[in-house]
N, C-alpha and C. Protein backbone atom coordinates (compact mmCIF):
# COMPACT_ATOMS: atom_id res chain seq x y z
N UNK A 1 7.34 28.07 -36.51
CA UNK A 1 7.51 27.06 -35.49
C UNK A 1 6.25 27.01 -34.63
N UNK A 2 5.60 26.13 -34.16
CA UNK A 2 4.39 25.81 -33.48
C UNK A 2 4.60 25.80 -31.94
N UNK A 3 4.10 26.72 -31.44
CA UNK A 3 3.91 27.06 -29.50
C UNK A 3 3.42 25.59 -29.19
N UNK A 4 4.37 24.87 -28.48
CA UNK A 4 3.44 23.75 -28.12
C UNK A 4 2.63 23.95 -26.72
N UNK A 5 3.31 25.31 -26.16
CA UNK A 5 1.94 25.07 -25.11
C UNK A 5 0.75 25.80 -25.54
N UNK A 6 0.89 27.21 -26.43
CA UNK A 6 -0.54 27.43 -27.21
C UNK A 6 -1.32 26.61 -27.60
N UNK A 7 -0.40 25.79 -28.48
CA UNK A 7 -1.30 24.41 -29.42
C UNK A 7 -2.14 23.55 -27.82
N UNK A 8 -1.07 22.86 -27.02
CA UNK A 8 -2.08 22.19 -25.71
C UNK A 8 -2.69 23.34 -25.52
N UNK A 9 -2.80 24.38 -24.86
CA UNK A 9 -3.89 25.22 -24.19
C UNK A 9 -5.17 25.02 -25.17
N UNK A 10 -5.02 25.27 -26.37
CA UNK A 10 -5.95 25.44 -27.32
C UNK A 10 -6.60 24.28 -27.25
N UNK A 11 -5.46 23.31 -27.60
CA UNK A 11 -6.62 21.65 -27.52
C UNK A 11 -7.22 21.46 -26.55
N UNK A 12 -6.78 21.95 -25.08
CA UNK A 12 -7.39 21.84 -24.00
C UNK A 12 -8.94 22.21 -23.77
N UNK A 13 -8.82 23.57 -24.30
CA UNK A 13 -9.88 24.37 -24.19
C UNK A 13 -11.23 23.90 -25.10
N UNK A 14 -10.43 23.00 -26.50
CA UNK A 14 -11.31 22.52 -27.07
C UNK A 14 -11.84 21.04 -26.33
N UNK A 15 -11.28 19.96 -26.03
CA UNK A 15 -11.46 18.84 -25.41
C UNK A 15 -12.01 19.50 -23.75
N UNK A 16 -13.00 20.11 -23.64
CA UNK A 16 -13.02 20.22 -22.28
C UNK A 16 -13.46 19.19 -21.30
N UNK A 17 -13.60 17.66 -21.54
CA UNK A 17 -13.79 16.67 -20.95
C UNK A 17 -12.48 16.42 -20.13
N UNK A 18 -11.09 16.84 -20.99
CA UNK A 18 -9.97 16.64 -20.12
C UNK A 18 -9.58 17.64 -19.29
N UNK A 19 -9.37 18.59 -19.37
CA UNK A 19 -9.36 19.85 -18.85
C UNK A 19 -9.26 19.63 -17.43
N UNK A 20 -8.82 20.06 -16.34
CA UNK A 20 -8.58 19.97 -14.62
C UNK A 20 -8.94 18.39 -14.35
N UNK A 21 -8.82 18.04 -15.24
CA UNK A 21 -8.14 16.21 -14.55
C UNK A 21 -7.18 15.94 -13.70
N UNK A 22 -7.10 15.78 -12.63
CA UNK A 22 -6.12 15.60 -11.98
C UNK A 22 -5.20 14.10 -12.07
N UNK A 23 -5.99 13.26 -12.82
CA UNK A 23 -5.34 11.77 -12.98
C UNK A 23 -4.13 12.20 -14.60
N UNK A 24 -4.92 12.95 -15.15
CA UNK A 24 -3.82 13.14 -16.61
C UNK A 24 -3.01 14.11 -16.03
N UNK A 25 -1.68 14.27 -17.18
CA UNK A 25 -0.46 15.42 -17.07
C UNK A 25 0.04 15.27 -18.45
N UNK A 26 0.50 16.32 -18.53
CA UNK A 26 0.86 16.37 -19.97
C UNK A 26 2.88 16.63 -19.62
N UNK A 27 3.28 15.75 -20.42
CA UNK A 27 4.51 15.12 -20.57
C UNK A 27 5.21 15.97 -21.42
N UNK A 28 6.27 17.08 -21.25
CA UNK A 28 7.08 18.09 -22.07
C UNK A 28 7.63 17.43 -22.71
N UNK A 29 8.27 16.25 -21.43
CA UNK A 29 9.65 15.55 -22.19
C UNK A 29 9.44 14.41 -23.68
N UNK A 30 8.51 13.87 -23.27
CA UNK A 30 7.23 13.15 -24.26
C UNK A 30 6.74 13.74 -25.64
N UNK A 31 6.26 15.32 -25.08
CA UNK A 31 4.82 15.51 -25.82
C UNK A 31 4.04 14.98 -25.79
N UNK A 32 3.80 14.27 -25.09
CA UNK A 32 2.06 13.37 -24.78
C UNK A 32 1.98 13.82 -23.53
N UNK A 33 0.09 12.94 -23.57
CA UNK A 33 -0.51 13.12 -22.16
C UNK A 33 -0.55 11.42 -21.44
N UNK A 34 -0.17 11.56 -20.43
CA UNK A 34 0.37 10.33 -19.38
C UNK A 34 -0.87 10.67 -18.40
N UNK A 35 -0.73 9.51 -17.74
CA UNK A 35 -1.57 9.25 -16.49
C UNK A 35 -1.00 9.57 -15.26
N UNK A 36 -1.54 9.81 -13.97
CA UNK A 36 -0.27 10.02 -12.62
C UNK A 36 -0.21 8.60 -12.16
N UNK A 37 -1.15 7.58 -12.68
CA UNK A 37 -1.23 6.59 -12.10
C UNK A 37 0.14 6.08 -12.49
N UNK A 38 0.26 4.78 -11.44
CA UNK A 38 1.41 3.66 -11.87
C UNK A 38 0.54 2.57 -12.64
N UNK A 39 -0.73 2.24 -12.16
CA UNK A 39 -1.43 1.13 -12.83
C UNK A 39 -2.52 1.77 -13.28
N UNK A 40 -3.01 2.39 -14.36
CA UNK A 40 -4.06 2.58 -14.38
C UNK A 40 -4.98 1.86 -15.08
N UNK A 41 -5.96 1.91 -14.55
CA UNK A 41 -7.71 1.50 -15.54
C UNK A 41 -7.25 1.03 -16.85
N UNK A 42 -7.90 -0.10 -17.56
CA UNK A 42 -8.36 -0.66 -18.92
C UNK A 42 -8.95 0.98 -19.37
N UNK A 43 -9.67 1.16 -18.80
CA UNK A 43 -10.70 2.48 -19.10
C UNK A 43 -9.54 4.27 -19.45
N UNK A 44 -8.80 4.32 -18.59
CA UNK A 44 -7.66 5.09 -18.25
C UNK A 44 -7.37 5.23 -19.28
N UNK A 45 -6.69 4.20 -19.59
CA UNK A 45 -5.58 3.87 -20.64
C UNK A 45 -6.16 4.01 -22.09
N UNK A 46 -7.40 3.32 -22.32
CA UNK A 46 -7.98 3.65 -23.65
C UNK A 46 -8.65 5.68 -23.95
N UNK A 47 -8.65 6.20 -22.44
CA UNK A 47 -8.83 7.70 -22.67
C UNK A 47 -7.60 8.70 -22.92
N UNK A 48 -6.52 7.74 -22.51
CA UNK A 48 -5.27 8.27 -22.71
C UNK A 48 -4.56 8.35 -24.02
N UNK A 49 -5.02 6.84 -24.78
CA UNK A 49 -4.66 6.43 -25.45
C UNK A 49 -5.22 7.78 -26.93
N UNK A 50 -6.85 7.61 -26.46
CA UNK A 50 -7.88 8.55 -27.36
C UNK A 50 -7.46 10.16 -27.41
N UNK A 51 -7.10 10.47 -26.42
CA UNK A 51 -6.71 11.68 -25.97
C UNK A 51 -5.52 12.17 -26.63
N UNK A 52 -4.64 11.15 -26.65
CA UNK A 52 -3.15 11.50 -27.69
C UNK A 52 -3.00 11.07 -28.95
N UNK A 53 -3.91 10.08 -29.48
CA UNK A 53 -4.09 9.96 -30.65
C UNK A 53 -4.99 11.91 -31.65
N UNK A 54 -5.98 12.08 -30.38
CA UNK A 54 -6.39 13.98 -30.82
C UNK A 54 -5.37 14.56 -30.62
N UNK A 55 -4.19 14.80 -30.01
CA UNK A 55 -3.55 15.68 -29.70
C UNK A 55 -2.41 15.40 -30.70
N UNK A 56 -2.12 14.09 -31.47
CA UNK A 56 -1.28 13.97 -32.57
C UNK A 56 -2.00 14.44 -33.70
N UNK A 57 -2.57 14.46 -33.61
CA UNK A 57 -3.60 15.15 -34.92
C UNK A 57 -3.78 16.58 -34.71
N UNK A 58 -3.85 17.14 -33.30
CA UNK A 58 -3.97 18.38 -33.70
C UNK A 58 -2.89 19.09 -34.06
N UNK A 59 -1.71 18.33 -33.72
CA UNK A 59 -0.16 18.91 -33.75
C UNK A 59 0.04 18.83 -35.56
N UNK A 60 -0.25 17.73 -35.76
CA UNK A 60 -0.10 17.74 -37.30
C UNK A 60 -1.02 18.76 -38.26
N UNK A 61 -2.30 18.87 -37.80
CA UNK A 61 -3.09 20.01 -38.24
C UNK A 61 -2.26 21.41 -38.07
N UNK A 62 -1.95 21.42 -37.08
CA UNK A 62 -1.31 22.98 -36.18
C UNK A 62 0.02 23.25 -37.49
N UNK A 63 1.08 22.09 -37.53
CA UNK A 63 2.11 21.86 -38.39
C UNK A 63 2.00 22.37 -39.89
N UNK A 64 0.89 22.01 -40.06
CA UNK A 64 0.31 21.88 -41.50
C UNK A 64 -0.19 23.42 -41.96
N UNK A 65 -0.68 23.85 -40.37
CA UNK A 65 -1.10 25.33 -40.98
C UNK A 65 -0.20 26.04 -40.90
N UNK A 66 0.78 26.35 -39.79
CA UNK A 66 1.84 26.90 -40.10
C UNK A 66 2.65 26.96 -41.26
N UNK A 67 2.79 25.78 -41.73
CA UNK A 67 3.01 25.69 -43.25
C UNK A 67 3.15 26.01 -44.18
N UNK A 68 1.38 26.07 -44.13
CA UNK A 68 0.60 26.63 -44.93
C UNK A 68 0.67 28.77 -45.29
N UNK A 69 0.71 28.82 -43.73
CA UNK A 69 0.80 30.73 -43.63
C UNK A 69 1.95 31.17 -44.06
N UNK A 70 3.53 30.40 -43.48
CA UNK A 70 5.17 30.72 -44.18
C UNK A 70 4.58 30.65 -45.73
N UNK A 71 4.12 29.38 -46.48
CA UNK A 71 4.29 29.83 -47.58
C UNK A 71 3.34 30.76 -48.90
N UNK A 72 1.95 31.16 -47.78
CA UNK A 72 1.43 32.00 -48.23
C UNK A 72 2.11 33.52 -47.83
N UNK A 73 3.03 33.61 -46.89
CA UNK A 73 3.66 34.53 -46.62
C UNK A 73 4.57 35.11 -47.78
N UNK A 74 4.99 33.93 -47.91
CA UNK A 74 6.29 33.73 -48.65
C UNK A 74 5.99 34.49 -50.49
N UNK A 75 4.82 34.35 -50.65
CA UNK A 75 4.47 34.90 -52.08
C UNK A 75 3.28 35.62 -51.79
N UNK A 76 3.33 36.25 -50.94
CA UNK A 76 2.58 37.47 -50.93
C UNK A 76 3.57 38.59 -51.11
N UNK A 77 5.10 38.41 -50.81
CA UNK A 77 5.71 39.09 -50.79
C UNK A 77 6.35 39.24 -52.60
N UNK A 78 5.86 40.64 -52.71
CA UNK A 78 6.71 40.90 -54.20
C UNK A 78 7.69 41.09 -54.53
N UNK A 79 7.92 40.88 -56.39
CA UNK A 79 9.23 40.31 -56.34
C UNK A 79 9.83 42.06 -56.63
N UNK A 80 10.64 42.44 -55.87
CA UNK A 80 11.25 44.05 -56.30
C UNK A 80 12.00 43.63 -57.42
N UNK A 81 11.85 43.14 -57.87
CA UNK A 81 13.09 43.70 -59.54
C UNK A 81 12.44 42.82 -60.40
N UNK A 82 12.57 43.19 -61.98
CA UNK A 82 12.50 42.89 -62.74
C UNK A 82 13.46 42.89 -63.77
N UNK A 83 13.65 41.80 -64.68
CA UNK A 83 14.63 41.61 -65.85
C UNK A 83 14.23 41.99 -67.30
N UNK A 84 14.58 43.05 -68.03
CA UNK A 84 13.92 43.41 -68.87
C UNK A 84 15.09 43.29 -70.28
N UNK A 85 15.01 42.66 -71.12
CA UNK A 85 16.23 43.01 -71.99
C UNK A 85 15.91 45.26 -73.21
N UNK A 86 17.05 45.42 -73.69
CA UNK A 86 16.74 46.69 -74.18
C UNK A 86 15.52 46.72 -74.77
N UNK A 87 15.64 45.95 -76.00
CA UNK A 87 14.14 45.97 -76.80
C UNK A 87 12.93 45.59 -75.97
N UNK A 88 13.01 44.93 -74.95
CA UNK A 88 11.49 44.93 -74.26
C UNK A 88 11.49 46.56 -73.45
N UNK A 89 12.61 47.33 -73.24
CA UNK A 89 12.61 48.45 -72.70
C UNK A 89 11.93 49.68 -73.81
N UNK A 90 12.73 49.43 -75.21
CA UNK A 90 12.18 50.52 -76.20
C UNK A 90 10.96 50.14 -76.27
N UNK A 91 10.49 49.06 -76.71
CA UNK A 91 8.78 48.46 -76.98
C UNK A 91 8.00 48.98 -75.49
N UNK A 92 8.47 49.38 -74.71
CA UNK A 92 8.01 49.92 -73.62
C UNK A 92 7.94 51.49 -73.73
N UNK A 93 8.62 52.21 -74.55
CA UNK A 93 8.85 53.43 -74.11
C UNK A 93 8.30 53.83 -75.63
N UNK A 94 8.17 52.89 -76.39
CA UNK A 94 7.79 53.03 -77.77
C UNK A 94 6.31 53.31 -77.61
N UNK A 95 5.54 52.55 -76.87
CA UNK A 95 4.39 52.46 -76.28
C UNK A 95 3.69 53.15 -75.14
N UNK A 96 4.70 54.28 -74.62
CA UNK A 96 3.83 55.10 -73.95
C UNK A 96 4.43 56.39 -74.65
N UNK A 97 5.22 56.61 -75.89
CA UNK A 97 5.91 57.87 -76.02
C UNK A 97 5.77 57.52 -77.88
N UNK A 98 5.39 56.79 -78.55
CA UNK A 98 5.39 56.26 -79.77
C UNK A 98 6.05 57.12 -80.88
N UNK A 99 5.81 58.79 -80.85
CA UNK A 99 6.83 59.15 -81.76
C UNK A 99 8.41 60.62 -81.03
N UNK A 100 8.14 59.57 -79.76
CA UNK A 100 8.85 60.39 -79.02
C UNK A 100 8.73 62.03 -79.22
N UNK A 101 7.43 62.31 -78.79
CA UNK A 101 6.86 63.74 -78.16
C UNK A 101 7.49 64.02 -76.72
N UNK A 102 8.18 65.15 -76.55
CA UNK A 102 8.54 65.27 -75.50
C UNK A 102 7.63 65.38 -74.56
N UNK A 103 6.27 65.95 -74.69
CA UNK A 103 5.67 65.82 -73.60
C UNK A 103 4.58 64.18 -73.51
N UNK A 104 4.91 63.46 -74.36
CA UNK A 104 4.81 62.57 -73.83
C UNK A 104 5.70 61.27 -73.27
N UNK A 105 6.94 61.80 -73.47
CA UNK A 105 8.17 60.88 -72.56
C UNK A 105 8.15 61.51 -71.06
N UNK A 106 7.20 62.01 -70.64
CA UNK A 106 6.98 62.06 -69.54
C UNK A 106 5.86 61.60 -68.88
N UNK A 107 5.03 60.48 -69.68
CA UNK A 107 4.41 59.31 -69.38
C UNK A 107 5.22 58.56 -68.39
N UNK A 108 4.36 57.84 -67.30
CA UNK A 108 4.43 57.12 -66.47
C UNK A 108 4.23 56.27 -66.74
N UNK A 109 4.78 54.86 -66.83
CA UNK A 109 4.58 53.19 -67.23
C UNK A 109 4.13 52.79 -66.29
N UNK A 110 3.44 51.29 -66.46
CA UNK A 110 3.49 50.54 -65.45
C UNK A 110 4.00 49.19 -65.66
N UNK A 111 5.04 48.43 -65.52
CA UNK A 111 5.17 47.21 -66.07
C UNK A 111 4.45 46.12 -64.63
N UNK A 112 3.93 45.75 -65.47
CA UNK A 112 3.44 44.49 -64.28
C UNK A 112 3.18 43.16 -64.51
N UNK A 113 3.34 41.72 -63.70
CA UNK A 113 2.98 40.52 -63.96
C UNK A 113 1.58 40.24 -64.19
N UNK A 114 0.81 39.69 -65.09
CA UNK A 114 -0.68 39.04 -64.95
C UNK A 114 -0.42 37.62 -65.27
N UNK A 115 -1.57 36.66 -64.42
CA UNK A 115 -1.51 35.58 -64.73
C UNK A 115 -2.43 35.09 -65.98
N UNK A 116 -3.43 35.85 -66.09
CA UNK A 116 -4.61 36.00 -67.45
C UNK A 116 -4.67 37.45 -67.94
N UNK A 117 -3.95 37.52 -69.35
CA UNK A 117 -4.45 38.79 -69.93
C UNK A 117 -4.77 38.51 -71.43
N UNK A 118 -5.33 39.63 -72.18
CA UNK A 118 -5.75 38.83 -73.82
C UNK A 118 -4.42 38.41 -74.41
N UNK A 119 -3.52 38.58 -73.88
CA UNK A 119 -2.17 37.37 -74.92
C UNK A 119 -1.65 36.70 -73.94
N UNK A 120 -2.35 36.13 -72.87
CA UNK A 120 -1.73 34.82 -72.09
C UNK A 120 -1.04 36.14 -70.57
N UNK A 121 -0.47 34.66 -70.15
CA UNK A 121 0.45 35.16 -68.84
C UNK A 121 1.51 35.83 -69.35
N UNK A 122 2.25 37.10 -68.47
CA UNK A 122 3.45 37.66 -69.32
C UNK A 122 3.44 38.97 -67.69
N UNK A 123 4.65 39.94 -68.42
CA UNK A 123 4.89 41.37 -67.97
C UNK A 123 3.70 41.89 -69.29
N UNK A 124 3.18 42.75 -68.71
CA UNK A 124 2.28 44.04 -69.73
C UNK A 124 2.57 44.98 -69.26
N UNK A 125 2.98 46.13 -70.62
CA UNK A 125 3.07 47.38 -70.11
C UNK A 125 1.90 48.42 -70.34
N UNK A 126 1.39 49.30 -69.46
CA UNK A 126 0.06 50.13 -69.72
C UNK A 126 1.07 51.30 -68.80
N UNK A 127 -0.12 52.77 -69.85
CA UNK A 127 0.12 54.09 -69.32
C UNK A 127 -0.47 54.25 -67.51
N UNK A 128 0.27 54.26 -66.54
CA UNK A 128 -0.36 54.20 -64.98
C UNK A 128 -1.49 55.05 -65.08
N UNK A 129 -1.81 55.61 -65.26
CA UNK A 129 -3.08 56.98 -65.07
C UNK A 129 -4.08 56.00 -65.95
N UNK A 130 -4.09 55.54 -67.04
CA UNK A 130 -4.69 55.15 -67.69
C UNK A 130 -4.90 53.45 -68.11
N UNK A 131 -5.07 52.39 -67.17
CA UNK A 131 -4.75 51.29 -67.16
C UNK A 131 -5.93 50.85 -68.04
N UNK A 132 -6.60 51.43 -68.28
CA UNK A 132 -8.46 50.79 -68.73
C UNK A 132 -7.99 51.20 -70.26
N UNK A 133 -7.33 51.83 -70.59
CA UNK A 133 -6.78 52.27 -72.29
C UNK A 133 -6.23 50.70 -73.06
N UNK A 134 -5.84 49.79 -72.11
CA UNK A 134 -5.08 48.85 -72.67
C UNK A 134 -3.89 48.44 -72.04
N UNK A 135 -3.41 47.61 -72.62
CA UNK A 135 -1.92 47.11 -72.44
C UNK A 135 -1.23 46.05 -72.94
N UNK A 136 0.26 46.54 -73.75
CA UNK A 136 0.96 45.61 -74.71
C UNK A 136 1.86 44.63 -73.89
N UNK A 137 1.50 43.40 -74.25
CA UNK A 137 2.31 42.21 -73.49
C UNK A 137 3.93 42.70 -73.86
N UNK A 138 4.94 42.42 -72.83
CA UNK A 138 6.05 42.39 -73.47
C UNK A 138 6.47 40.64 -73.64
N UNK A 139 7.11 40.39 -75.17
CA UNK A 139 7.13 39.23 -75.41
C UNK A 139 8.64 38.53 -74.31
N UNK A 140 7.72 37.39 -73.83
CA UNK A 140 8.69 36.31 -72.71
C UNK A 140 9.91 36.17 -73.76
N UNK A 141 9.97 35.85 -74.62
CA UNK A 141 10.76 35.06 -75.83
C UNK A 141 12.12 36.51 -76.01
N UNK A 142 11.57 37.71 -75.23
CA UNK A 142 12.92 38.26 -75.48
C UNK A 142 13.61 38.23 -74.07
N UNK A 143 13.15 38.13 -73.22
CA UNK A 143 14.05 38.07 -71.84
C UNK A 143 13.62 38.03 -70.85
N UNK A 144 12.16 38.79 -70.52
CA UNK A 144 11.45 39.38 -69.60
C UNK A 144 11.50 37.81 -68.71
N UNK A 145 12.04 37.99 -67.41
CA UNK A 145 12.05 37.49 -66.19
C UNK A 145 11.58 38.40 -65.07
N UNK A 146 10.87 37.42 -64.09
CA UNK A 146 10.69 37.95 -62.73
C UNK A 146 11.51 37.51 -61.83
């Protein structure tokens, strides 16, 4: 949600031509900036006019970035679970433990999303200690969801 008096302070500070005007006021009930006059100036009126035409724009800018940060927020945040069917689980455990050595079923996996890897976008699974060794896509076509 957008501070509308941050957002005015800010525009203020940027427009400092308006700034301690005593003829302008800025209108809560509105959201615009008004004159104190009852009649004011041709001149007045077109600075008033200029003045809230910037301040609709900065609100829509302001709008836009907020926006923008919720939904970069929004997928920065990872997804905790993953959907794996069995066989993408054995092809996983097949692949860090291959003839099931006990001391190597105590390999550490890593399953993770890439958007570019050498067989496309997918989950790949690699040994954690050893990520630079490789890593086998698990195939989408058996279940694997995020």
């Amino acid at each position: 949600m957008t501070d509308l008096n941050k957002e005015r302070e800010a525009f203020l500070n940027t427009f400092q031509y308006y700034k301690g005007r005593r003829d302008i006021i800025f209108s809560h009930e509105h959201e615009l900036f008004m004159t104190r006059s009852n009649n004011p100036s041709e001149i007045a009126q077109k600075e008033i006019s200029n003045m809230n035409s910037r301040w609709d724009a900065w609100l829509r800018c302001a709008k836009h970035r907020d926006a923008e940060l919720e939904k970069a927020k929004a997928q920065a945040v990872p997804e905790k679970k993953i959907y794996l069917t069995c066989e993408q689980l054995y092809a996983a455990a097949n692949f860090g433990a291959p003839n099931k050595d006990p001391e190597l079923l105590e390999t550490e996996l890593t399953i993770a999303w890439f958007d570019e890897a050498h067989s496309g976008s997918g989950y790949y699974v690699y040994i954690s200690e050893y990520p630079e060794e490789g890593a086998m896509k698990l195939d989408i076509e058996s279940g694997a969801e995020g």
